[in-house]
Protein backbone atom coordinates (compact mmCIF):
# COMPACT_ATOMS: atom_id res chain seq x y z
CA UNK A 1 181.11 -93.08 33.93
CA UNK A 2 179.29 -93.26 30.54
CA UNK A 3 175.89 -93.39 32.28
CA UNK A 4 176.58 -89.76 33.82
CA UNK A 5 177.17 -87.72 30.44
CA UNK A 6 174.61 -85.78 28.95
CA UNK A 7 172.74 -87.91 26.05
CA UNK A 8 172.82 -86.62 22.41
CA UNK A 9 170.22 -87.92 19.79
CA UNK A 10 170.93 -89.52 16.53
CA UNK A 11 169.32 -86.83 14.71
CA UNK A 12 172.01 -84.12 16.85
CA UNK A 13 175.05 -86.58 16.26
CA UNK A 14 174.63 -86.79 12.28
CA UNK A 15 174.29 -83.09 11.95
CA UNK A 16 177.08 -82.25 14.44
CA UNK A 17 179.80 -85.17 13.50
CA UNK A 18 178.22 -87.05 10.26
CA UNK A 19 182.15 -87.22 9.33
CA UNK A 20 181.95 -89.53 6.39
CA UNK A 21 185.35 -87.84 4.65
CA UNK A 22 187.54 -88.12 8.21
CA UNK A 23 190.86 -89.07 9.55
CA UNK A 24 190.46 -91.94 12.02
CA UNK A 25 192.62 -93.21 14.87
CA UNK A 26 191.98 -96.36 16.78
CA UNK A 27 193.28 -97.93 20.17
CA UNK A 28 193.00 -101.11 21.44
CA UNK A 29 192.44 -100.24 25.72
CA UNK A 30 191.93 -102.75 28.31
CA UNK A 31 188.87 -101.85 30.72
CA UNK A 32 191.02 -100.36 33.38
CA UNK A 33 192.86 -97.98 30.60
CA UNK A 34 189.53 -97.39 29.23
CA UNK A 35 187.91 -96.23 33.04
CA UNK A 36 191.13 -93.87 33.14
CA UNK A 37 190.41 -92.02 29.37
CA UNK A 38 186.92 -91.46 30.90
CA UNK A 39 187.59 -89.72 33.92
CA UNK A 40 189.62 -87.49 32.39
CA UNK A 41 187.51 -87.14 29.52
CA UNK A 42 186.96 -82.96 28.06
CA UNK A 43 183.21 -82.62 28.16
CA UNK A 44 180.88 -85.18 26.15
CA UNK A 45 177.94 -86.17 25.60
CA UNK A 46 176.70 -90.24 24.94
CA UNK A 47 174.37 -91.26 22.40
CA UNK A 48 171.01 -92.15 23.75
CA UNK A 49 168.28 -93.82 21.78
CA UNK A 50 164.98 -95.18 23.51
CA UNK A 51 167.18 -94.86 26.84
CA UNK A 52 169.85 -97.10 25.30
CA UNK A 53 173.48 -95.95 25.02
CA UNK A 54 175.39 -99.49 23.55
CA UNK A 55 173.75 -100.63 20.68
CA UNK A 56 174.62 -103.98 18.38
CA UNK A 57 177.05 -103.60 15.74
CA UNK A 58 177.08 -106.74 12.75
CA UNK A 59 179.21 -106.11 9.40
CA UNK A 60 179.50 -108.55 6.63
CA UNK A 61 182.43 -107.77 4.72
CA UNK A 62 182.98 -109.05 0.97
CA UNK A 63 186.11 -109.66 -1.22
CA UNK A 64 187.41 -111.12 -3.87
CA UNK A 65 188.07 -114.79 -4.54
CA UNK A 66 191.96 -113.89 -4.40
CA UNK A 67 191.38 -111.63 -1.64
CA UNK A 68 192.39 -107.92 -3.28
CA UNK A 69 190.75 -106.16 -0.86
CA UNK A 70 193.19 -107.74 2.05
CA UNK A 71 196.00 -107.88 0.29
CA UNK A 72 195.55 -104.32 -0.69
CA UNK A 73 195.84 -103.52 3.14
CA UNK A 74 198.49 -105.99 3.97
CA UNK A 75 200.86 -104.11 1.42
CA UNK A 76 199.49 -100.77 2.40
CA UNK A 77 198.19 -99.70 -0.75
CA UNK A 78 196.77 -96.12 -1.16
CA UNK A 79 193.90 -97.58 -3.48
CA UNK A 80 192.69 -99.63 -0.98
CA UNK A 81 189.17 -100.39 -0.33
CA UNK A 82 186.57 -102.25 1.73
CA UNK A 83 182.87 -103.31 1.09
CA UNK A 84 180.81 -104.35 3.89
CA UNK A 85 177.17 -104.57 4.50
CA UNK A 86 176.55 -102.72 8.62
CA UNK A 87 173.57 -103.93 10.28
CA UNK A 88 172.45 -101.89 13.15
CA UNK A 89 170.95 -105.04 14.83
CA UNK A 90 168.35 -103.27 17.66
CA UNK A 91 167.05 -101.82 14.67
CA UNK A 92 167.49 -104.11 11.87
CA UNK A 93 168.16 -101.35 9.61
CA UNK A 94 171.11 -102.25 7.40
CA UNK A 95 173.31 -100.56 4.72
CA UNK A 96 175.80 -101.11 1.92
CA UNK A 97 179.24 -99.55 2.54
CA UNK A 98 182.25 -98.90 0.52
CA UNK A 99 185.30 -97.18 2.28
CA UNK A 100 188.25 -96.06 0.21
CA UNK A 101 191.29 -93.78 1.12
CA UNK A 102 191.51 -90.28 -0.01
CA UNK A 103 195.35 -87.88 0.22
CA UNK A 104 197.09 -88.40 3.62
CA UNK A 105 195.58 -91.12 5.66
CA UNK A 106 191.61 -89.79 4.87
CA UNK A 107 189.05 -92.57 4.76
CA UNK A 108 186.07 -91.62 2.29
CA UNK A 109 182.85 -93.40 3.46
CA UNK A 110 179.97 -93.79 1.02
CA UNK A 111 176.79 -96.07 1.73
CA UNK A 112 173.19 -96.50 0.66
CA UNK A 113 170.22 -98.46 2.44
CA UNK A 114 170.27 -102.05 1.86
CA UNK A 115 167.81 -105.02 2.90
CA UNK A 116 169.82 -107.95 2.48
CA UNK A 117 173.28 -108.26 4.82
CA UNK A 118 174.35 -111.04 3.46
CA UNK A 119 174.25 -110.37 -0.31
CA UNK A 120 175.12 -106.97 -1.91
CA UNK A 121 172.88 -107.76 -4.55
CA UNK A 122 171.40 -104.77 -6.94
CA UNK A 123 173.60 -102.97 -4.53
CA UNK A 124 176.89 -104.31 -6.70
CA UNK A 125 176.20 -101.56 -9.35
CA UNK A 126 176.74 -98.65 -6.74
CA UNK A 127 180.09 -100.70 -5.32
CA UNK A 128 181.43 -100.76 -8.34
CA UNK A 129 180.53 -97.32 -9.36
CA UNK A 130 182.00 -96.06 -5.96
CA UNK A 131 185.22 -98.01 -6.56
CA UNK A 132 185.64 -96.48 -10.19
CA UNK A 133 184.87 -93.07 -8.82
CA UNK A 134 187.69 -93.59 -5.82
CA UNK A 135 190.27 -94.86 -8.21
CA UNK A 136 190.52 -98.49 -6.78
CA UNK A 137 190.93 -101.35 -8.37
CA UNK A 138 187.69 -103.00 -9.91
CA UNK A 139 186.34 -106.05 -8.11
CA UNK A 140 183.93 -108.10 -10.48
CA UNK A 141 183.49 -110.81 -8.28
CA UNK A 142 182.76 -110.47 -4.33
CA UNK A 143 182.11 -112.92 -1.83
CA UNK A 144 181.19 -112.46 1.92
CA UNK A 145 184.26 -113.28 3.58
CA UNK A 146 184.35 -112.06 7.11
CA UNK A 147 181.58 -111.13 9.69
CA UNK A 148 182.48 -109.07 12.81
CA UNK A 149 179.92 -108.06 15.96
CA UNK A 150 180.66 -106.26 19.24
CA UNK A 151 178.34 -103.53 20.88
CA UNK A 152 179.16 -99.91 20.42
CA UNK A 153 178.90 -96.84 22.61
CA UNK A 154 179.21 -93.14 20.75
CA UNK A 155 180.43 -90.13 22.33
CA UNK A 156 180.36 -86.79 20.95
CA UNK A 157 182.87 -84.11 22.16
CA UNK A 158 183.14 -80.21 20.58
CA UNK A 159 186.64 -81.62 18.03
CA UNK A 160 185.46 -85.18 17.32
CA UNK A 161 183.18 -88.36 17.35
CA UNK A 162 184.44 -91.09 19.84
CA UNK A 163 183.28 -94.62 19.56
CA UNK A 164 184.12 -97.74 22.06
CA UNK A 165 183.81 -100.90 20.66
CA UNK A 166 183.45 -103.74 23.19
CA UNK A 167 182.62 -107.78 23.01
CA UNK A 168 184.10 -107.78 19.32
CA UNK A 169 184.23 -111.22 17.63
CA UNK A 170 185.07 -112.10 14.19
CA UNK A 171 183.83 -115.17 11.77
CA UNK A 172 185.51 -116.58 9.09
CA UNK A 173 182.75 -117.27 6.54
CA UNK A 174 182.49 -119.76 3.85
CA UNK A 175 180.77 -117.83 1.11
CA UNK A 176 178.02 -119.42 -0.99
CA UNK A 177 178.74 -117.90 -4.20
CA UNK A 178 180.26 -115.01 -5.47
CA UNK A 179 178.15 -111.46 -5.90
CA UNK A 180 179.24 -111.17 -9.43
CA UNK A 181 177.87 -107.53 -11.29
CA UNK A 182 179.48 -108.68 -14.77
CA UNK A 183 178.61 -112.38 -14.99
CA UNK A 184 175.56 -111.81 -16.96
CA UNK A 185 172.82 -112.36 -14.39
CA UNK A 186 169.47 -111.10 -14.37
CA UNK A 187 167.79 -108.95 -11.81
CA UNK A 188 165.75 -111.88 -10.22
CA UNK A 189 169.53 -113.34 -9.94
CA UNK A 190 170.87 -110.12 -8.45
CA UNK A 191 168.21 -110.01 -5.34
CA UNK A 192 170.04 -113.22 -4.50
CA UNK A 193 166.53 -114.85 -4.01
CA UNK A 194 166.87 -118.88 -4.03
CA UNK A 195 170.49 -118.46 -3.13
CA UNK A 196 172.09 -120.06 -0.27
CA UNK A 197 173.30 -118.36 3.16
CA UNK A 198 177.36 -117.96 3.61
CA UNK A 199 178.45 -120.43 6.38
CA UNK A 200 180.74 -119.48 9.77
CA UNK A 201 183.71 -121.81 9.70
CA UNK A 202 184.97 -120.90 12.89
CA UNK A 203 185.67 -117.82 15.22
CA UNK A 204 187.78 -115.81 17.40
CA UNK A 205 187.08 -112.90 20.32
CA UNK A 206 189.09 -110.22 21.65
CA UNK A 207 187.74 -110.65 24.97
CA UNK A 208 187.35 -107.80 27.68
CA UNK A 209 189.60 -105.36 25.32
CA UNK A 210 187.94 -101.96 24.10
CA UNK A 211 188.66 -100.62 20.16
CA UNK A 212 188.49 -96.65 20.71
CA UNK A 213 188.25 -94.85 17.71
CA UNK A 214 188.48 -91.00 17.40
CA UNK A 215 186.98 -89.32 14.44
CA UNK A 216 188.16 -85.97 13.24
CA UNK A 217 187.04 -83.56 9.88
CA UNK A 218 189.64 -84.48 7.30
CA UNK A 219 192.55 -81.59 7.55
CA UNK A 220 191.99 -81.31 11.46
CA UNK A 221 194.54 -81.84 13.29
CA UNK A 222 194.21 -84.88 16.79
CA UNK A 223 191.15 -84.57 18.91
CA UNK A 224 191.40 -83.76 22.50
CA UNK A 225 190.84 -87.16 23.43
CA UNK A 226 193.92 -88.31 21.11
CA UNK A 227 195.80 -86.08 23.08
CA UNK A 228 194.53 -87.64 26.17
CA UNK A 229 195.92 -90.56 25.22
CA UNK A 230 198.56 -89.98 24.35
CA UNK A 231 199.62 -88.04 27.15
CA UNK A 232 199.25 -91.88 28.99
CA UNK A 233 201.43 -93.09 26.69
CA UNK A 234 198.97 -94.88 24.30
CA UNK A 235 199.80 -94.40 20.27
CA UNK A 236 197.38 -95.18 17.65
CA UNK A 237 197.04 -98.91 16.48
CA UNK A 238 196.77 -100.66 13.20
CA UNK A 239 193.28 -103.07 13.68
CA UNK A 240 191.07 -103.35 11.53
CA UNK A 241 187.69 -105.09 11.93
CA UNK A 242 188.47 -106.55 8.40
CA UNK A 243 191.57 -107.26 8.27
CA UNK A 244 193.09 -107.81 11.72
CA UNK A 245 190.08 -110.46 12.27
CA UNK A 246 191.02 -112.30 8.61
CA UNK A 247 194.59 -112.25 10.21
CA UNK A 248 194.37 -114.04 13.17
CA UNK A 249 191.59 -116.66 11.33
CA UNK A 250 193.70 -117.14 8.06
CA UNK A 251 196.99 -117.38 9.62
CA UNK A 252 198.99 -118.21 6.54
CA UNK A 253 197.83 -114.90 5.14
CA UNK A 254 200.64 -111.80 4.73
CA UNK A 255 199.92 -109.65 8.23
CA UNK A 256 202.69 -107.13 8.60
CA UNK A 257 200.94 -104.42 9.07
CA UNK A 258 199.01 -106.42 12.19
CA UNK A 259 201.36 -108.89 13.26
CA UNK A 260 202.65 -106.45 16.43
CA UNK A 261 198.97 -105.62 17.61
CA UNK A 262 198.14 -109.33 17.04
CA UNK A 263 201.03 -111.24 18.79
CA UNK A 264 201.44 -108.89 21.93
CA UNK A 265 198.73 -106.76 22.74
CA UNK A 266 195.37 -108.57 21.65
CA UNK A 267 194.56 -111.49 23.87
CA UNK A 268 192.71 -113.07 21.06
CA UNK A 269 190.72 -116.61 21.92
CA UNK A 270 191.78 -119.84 19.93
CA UNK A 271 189.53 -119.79 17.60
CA UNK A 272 187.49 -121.91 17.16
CA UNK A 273 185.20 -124.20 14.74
CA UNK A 274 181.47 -123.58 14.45
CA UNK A 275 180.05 -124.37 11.12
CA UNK A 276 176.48 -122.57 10.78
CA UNK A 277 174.51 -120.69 8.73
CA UNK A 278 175.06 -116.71 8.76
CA UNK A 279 171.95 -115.37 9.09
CA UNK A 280 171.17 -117.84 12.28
CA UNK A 281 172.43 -115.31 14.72
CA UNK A 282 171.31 -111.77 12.97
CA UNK A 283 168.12 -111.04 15.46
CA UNK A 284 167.44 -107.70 16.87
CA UNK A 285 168.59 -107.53 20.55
């Protein structure tokens, strides 16, 4: 099905459906589920680039030593917040994201271009100045914490960006050290030059499952293809590539908001134990 829509370039997406101030929804679809939200899709069109349409996803997320960024979610704080570094693996390119939550359920993206995914490095001064600005709490210290990866494929429709997320797998990391902005440290120290890598501890998959996610303009109302959905009796779903994944590694950890999703409709591997450096797997497709 996705091979017969109409391609859409990069350049076309970003000035159509940039949407970094948007209301998301996400669903968690087995393939079959998936096949049927296709064939009755309104008309789309796929992004294409160099006759690709799926296209390697890898995000390095960072928190605090006490975990504020998690536990924000957990309790489902307004000021809540995540830093990540995305890596758009065919590529390589890679930026520095910070996410925070605006008035009724509107996620604020801001990010910059970065060249090092698994340190934020000089990059810290713009997180912090992004959390400040948003109204979060201040994180000093941050630490890569969890990695996820999965392939995604973007559609483009006339009331919202679509993505479908596929192959996802999450790693609990063992950070090296702390990126710390107010620690005193130089700019040689803040390049993270002579530092080491973050390790995987261990791992966990989704399997065959798809994440949909609709993207709408903050203020609009649900997409067509929400309404497609739930028409077949599908409602949105709390999962987070953060959080969810830290769940179901860091069991102990508070998970209400996940705990539904997690115990009966993700079919989530045992995870399992795989101690390795970070950066060993991060090569362009």
């Amino acid at each position: 099905m996705i091979d017969t829509l109409a391609p859409v370039t990069l350049d076309e997406l970003n000035e159509a459906a940039a949407l970094q101030t948007r209301r998301d929804r996400k669903y968690v679809l087995t393939p079959d589920e998936l096949d049927d939200l296709l064939a009755a899709l309104p008309p789309a069109r796929v992004l294409e680039i160099d006759g690709s349409r799926s296209f390697a996803y890898d995000s390095t997320y960072f928190d605090t030593p006490e975990l504020d960024a998690y536990r924000l979610a957990a309790t489902r704080r307004r000021r809540r917040f995540k830093v990540r570094t995305r890596t758009y693996v065919d590529t390589g390119t890679c930026f520095v994201e910070v996410k925070t939550r605006a008035g009724r359920g509107t996620t604020v993206k801001e990010r910059q271009p970065h060249d090092d995914a698994d340190h934020l490095g000089p990059a810290r001064t713009f997180v912090s100045e992004r959390l400040a600005d948003a109204g979060a709490p201040s994180a000093p210290v941050l630490a890569p914490t969890l990695r996820s990866r999965y392939h995604r494929t973007t559609l483009l429709l006339d009331d919202a960006r679509v993505t479908l997320d596929t192959g996802l797998v999450w790693d609990l990391l063992l950070p090296a050290a702390p990126d710390n902005a107010d620690a005193g440290l130089t700019d040689a120290d803040h390049t993270g030059a002579g530092s080491a890598d973050a390790s995987v501890l261990r791992s966990a998959t989704i399997g065959d499952l798809v994440v949909v996610e609709t993207k709408t303009a903050a203020g609009s109302g649900p997409s067509s293809v929400d309404r497609l959905l739930w028409r077949a009796g599908h409602r949105p779903d709390r999962i987070s590539k953060y959080a969810t994944g830290l769940a179901v590694l860091e069991p102990g950890l508070p998970d209400m908001p996940w705990r539904r999703l997690v115990r009966r409709r993700l079919t989530v591997s045992a995870p399992t134990t795989a101690r390795h450096l970070l950066t060993s797997e991060r090569t362009p497709a």
